[in-house]
Protein backbone atom coordinates (compact mmCIF):
# COMPACT_ATOMS: atom_id res chain seq x y z
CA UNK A 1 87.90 125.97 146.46
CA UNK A 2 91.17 124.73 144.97
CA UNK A 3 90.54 124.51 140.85
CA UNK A 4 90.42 120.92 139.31
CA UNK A 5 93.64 121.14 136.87
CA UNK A 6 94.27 117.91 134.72
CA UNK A 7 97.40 117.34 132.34
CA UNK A 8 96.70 115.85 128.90
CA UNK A 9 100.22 114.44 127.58
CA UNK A 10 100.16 113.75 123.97
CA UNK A 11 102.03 110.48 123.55
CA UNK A 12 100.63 108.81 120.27
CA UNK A 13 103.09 109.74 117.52
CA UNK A 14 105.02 106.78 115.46
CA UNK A 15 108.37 109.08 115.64
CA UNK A 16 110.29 107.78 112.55
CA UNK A 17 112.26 110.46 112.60
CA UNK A 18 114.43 109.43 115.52
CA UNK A 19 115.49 106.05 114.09
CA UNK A 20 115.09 102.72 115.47
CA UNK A 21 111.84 100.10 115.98
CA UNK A 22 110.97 101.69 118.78
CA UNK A 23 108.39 104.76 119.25
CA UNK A 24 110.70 107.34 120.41
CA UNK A 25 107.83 107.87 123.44
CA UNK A 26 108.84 104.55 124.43
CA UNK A 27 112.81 104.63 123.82
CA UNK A 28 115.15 104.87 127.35
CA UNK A 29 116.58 108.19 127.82
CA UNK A 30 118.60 108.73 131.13
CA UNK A 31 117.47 105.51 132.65
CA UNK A 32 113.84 105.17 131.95
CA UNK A 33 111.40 105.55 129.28
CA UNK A 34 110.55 109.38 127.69
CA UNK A 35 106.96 108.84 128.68
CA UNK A 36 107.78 107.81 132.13
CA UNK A 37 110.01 111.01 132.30
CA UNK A 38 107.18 113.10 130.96
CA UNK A 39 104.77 111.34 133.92
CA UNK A 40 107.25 111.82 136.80
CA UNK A 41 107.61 115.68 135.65
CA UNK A 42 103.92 116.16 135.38
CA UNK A 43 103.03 113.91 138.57
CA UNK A 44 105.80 115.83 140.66
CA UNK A 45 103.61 119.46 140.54
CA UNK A 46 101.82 119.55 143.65
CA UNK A 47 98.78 121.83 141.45
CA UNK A 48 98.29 118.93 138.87
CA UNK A 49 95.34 116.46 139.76
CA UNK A 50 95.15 113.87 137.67
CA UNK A 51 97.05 112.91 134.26
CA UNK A 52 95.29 111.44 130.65
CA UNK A 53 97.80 110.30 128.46
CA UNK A 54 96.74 109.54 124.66
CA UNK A 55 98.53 107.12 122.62
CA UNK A 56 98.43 105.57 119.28
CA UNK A 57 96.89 102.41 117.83
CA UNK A 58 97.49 99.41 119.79
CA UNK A 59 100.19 101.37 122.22
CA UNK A 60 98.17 100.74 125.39
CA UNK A 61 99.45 98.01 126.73
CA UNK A 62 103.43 99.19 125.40
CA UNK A 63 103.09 102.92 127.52
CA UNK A 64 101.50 100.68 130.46
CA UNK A 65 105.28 98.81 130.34
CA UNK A 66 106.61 102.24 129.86
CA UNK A 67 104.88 103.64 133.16
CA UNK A 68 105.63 100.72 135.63
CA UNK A 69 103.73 101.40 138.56
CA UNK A 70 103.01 105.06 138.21
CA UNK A 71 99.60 105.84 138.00
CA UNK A 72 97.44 107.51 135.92
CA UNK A 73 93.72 108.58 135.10
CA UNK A 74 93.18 107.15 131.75
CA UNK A 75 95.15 106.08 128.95
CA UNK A 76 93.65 106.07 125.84
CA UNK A 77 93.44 105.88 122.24
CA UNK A 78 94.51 109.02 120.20
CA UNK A 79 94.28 109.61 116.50
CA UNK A 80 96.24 109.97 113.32
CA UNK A 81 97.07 113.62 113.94
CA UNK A 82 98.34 115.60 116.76
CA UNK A 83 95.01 117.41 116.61
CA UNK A 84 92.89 114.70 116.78
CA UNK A 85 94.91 113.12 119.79
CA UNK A 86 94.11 116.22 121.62
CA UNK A 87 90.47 116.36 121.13
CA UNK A 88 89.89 112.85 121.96
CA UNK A 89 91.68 113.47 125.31
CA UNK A 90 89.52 116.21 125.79
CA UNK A 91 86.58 114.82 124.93
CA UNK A 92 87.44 112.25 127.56
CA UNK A 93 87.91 114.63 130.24
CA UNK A 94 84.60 116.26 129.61
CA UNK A 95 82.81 113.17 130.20
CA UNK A 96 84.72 112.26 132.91
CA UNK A 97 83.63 115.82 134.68
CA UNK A 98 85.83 118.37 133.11
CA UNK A 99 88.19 120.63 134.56
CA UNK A 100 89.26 124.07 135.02
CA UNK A 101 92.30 124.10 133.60
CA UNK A 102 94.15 121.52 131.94
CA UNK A 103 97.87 121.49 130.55
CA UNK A 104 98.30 119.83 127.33
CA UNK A 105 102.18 118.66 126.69
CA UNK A 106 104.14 116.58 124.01
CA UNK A 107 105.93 113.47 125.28
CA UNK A 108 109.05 114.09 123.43
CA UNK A 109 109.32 117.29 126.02
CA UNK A 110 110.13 114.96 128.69
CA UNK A 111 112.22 117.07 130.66
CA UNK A 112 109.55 119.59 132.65
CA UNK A 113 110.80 122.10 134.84
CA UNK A 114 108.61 122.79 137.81
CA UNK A 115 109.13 126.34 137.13
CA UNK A 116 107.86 126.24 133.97
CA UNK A 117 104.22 124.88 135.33
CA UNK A 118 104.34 127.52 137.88
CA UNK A 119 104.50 130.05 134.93
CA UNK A 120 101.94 129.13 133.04
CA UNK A 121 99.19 128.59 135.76
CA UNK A 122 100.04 131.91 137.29
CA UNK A 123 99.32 133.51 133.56
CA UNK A 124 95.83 131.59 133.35
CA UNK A 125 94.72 133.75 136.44
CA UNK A 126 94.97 136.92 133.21
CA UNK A 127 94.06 134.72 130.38
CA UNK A 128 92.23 131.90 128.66
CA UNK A 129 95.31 130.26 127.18
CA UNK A 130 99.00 130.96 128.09
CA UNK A 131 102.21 128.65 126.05
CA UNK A 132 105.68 128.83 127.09
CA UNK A 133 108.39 130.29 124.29
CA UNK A 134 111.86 130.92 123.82
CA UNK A 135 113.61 134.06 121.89
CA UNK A 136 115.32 132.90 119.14
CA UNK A 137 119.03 133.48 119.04
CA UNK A 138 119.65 132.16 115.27
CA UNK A 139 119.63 134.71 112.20
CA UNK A 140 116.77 133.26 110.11
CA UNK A 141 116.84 133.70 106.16
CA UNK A 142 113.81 132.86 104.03
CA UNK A 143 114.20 130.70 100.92
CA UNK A 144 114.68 133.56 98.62
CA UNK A 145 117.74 134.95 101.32
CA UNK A 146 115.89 137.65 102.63
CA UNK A 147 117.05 138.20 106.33
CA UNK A 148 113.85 137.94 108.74
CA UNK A 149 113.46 139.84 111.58
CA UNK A 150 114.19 137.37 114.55
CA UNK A 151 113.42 140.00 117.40
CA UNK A 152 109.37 139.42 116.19
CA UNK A 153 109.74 135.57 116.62
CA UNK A 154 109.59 133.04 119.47
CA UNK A 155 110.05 129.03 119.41
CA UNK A 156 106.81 128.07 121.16
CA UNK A 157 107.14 125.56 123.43
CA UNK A 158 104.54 122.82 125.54
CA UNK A 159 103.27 122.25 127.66
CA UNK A 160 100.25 124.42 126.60
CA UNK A 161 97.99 125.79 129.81
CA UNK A 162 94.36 126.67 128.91
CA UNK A 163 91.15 127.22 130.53
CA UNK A 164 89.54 123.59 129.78
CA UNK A 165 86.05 125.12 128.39
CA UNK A 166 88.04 127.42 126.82
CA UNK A 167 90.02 125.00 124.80
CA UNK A 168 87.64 122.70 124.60
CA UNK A 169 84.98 125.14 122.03
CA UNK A 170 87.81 125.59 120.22
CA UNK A 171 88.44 122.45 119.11
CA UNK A 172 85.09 121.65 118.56
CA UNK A 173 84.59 125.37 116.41
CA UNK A 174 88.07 124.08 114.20
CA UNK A 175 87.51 123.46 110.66
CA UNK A 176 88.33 119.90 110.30
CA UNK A 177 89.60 120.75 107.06
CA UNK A 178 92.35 122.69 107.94
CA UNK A 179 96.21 121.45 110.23
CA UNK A 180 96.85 123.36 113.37
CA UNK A 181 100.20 122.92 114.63
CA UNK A 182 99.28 123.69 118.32
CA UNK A 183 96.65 124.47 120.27
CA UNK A 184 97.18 128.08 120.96
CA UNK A 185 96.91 128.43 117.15
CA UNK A 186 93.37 126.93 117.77
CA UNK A 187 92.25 129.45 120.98
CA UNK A 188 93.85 132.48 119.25
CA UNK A 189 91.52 131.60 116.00
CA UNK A 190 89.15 132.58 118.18
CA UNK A 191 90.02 135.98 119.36
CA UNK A 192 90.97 134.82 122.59
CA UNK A 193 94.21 135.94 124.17
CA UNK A 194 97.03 133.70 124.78
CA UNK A 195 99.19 134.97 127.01
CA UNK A 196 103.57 134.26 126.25
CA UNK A 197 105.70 133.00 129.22
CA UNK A 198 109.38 132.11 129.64
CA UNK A 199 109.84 128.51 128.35
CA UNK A 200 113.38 126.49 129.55
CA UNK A 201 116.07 125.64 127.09
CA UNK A 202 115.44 121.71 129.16
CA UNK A 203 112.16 121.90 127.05
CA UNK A 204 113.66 120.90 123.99
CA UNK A 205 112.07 118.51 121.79
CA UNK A 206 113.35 115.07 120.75
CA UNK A 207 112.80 114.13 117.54
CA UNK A 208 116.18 113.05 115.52
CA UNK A 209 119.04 110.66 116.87
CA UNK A 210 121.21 113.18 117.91
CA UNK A 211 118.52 114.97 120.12
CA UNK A 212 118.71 111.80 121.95
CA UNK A 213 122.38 111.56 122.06
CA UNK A 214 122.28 114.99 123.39
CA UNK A 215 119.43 114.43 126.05
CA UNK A 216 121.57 111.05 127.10
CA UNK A 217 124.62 113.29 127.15
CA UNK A 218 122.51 116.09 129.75
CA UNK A 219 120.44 113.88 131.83
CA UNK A 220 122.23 110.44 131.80
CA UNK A 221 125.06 111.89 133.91
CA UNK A 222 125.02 110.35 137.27
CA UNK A 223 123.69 106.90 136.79
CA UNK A 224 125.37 103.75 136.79
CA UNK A 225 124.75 100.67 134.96
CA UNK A 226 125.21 97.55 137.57
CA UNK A 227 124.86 94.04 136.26
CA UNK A 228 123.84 90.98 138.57
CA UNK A 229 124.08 87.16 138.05
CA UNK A 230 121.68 84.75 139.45
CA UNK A 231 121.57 80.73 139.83
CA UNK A 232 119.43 78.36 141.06
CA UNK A 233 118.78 74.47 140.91
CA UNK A 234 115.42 72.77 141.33
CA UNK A 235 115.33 68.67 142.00
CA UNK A 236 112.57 67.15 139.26
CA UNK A 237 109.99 65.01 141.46
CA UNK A 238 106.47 63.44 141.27
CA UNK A 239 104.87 66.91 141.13
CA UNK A 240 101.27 67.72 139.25
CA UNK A 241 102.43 70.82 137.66
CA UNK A 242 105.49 72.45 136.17
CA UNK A 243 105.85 76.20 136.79
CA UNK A 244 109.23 77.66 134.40
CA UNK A 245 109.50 81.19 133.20
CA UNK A 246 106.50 82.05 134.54
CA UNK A 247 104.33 79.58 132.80
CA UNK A 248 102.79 76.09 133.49
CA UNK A 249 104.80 73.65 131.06
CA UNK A 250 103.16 70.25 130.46
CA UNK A 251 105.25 67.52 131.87
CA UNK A 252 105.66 64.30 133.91
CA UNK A 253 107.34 65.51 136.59
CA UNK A 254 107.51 69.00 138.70
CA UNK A 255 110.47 71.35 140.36
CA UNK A 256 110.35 70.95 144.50
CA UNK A 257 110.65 73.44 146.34
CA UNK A 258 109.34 75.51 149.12
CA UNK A 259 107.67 77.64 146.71
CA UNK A 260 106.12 76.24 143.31
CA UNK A 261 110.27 75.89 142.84
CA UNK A 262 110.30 78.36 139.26
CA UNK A 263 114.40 78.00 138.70
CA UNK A 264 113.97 80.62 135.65
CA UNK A 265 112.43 83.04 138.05
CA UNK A 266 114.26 82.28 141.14
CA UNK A 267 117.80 82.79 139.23
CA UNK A 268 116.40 86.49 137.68
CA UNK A 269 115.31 87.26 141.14
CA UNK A 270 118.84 86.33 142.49
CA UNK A 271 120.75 88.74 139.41
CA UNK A 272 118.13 91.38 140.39
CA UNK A 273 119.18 91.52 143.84
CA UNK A 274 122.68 90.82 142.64
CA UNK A 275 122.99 94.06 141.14
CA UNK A 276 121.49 95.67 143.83
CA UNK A 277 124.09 94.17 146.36
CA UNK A 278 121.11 93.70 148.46
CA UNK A 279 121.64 89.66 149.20
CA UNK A 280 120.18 86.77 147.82
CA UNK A 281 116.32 85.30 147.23
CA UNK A 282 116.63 83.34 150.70
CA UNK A 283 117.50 86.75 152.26
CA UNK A 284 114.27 87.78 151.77
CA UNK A 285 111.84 84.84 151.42
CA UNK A 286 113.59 82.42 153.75
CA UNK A 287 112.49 78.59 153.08
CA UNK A 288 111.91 78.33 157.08
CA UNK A 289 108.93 80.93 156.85
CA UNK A 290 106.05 78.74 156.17
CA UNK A 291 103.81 81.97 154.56
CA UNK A 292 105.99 81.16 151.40
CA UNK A 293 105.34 77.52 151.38
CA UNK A 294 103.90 76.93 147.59
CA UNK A 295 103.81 80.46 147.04
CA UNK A 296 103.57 81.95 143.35
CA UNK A 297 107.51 82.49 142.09
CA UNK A 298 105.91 85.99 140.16
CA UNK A 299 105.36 87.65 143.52
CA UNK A 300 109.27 87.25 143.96
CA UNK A 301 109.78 89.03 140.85
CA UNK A 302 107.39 91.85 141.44
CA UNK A 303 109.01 92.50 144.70
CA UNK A 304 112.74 92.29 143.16
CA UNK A 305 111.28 94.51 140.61
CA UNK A 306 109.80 96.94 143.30
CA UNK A 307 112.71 97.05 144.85
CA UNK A 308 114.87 98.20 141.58
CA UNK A 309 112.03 101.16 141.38
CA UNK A 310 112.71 101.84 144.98
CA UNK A 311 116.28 102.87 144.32
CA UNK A 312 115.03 104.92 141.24
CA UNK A 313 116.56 102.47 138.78
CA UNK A 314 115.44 101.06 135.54
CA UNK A 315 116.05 97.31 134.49
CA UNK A 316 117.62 97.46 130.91
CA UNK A 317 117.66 93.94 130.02
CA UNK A 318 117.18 90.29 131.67
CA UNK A 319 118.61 87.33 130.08
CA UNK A 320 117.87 84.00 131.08
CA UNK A 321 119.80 80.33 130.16
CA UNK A 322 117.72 77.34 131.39
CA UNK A 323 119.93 74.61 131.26
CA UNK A 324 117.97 70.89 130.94
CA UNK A 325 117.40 67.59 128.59
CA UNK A 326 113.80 67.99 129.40
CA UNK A 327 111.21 69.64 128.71
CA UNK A 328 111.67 70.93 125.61
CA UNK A 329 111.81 74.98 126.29
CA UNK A 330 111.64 75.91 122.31
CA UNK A 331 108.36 75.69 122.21
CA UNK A 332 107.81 77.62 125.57
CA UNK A 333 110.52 80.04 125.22
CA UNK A 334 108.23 83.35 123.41
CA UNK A 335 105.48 82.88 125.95
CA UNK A 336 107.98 82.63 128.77
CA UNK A 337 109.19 86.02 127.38
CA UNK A 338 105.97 87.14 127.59
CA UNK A 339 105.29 86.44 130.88
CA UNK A 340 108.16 87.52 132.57
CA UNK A 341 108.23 90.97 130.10
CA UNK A 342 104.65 91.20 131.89
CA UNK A 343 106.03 90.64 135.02
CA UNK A 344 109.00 93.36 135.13
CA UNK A 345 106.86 95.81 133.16
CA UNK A 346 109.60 95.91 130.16
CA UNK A 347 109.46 95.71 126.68
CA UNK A 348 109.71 92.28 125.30
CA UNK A 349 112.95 92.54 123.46
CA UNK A 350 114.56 93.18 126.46
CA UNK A 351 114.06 90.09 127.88
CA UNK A 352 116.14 86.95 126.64
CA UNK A 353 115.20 83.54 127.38
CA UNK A 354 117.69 80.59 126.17
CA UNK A 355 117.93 76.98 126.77
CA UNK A 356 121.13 73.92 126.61
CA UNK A 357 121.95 70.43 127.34
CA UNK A 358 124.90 69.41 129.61
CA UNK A 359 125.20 66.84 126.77
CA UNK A 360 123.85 64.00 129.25
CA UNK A 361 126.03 65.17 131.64
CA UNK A 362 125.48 65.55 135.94
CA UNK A 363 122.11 65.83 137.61
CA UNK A 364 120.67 67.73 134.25
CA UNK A 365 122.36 64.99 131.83
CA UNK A 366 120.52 62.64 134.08
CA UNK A 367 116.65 64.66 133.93
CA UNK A 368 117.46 64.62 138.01
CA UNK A 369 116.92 68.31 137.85
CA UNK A 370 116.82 71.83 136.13
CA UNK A 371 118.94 75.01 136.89
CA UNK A 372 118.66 78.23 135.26
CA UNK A 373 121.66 81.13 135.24
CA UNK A 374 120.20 84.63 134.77
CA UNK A 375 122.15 88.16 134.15
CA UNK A 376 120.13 91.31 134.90
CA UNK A 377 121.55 94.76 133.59
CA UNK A 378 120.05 97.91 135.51
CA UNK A 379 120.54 101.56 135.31
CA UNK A 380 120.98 103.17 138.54
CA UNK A 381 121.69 106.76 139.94
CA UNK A 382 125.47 107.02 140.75
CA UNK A 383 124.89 108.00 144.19
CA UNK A 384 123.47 104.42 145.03
């Protein structure tokens, strides 16, 4: 009977230290989100069952955005430490049936080697706990410049493999009064044996601006950024309801269309597909197939946006210019964000929605209709 094994990836820290407004967890390396990175790694390991991921605070529905539509077991709420992020994950576990053995990795280690899982579950078949390391090449001097002996050190690595009962009593033996750095500390505090394997140089953590810069530099290579522009026009009628951005809008008068006629969605659909090179919105909802007629503008998005995933891209940034005297979009304009952040599965600053006048001007000048011009910016692997 093949052993339950579940990975626990810590994902709840603030990380100041590498600059910007944005957890590092959640910043774009290479394309896509760290955590995302850290999912597809774990997720790609044929051995690995199911993944927990803990976060901080109010994170949730942020490392949702971050995952798109990968799926995982739980996400959930971590603590203020590293330590108590881990023992609320495995608390979780254990009343969500337990496991055998369970891998416990750091977020900002996105980039897991296969190998490196293969390593670690292989030791747990000689030990309770096993951690990957690395020798260290550096000559290290202690703060009163006494040379230390580098050949008895190692740079420990994550992710950490243990038995999950294993690891489990030991976190619920620790002295809540004392830090542990790592987990092994924890298992080893116990007299258990943790077992060393080879660790990968890819393993590196990020944690100041230049490890970014450096991870960008390594793992960026071979993507392209593609940008795509989208327009539409909708004719204002007698209509019940307004659908823009996303949102119902109160107003006297509605878009026609075949659909429910969204111009702000129809136009980022269109610079979507743009960048794609992969035609236009009637290319793939034509206005003669009557299964569209009315239909919900969102599910026009989600497939544009499946269809970016499909090609293993990343949408960096939408921005959207509606261009009518009325309605008013000011007042509209933050929820519209929201709803069509919601819809892509992106961060909310990286979607722009603006509005003008033609001054009186044309069809818009003349409330006749509204059109909306949208520019999409994606991330794509070269070879597409």
């Amino acid at each position: 009977m093949t052993e339950k094994t579940v990975a626990l990836l810590v994902a709840a820290g603030q990380g100041s230290r590498a600059g910007g407004d944005v957890p590092k967890q959640f910043r774009n390396v290479a394309g896509k989100p760290v955590l995302a990175h850290a999912i597809d790694a774990l997720a790609a390991h044929p051995a690995i069952d199911s993944i927990v991921i803990a976060v901080g605070a109010g994170q949730q529905a942020t490392a949702r955005a971050a995952l798109g539509d990968r799926r995982v077991a739980a996400i959930i709420e971590g603590a203020d430490s590293r330590r108590g992020s881990v023992s609320a994950g495995l608390e979780h576990i254990a009343a969500d049936g337990g496991a055998a053995r369970i891998l416990i990795h750091d977020a900002a280690r996105p980039f897991l080697p296969l190998a490196v899982i293969d390593r670690l579950l292989d030791a747990l078949e000689q030990a309770p706990g096993a951690i990957p390391t690395l020798p260290v090449t550096d000559t290290l001097v202690s703060h009163s410049g006494e040379v230390v002996d580098r050949n008895a050190l190692v740079r420990v690595q994550t992710p950490q493999a243990f038995r999950f009962d294993a690891i489990l009593a030991a976190h619920r033996r620790w002295d809540d009064s004392r830090e542990a750095t790592d987990d092994a500390q924890m298992l080893k505090a116990q007299g258990t044996t943790v077992m060393l394997v080879a660790g990968d140089e890819r393993l590196e953590k990020l944690t100041y601006p230049q490890d970014f810069a450096r991870a960008e530099a390594q793992f960026g290579a071979g993507r392209s950024m593609r940008v795509g522009m989208g327009y539409d026009v909708h004719r204002l009628a007698e209509k019940d309801e307004l659908w823009l951005g996303g949102i119902q809008i109160p107003h006297d008068r509605g878009l026609s269309g075949h659909s429910d006629a969204d111009v702000a969605l129809h136009a980022i659909v269109d610079a979507l597909l743009g960048a794609l090179a992969e035609g236009d919105i009637g290319s793939h909802f034509p206005p003669t197939d009557p299964q569209w007629r009315g239909a919900a503008s969102f599910r026009f998005l989600e497939y544009a946006a499946e269809r970016v995933a499909k090609r293993d891209g990343s949408i960096e940034h939408v921005d959207l210019t509606l261009i009518c005297e009325a309605p008013k979009i000011g007042p509209h304009r933050d929820a519209m964000r929201a709803r069509i952040a919601e819809i892509l599965q992106l961060p909310i600053d990286r979607v722009s929605v603006k509005a003008t006048t033609t001054e009186r001007l044309g069809f818009a000048g003349r409330r006749e209709g509204i059109a909306a011009q949208a520019v999409a910016t994606l991330s794509l692997p070269a070879l597409f």
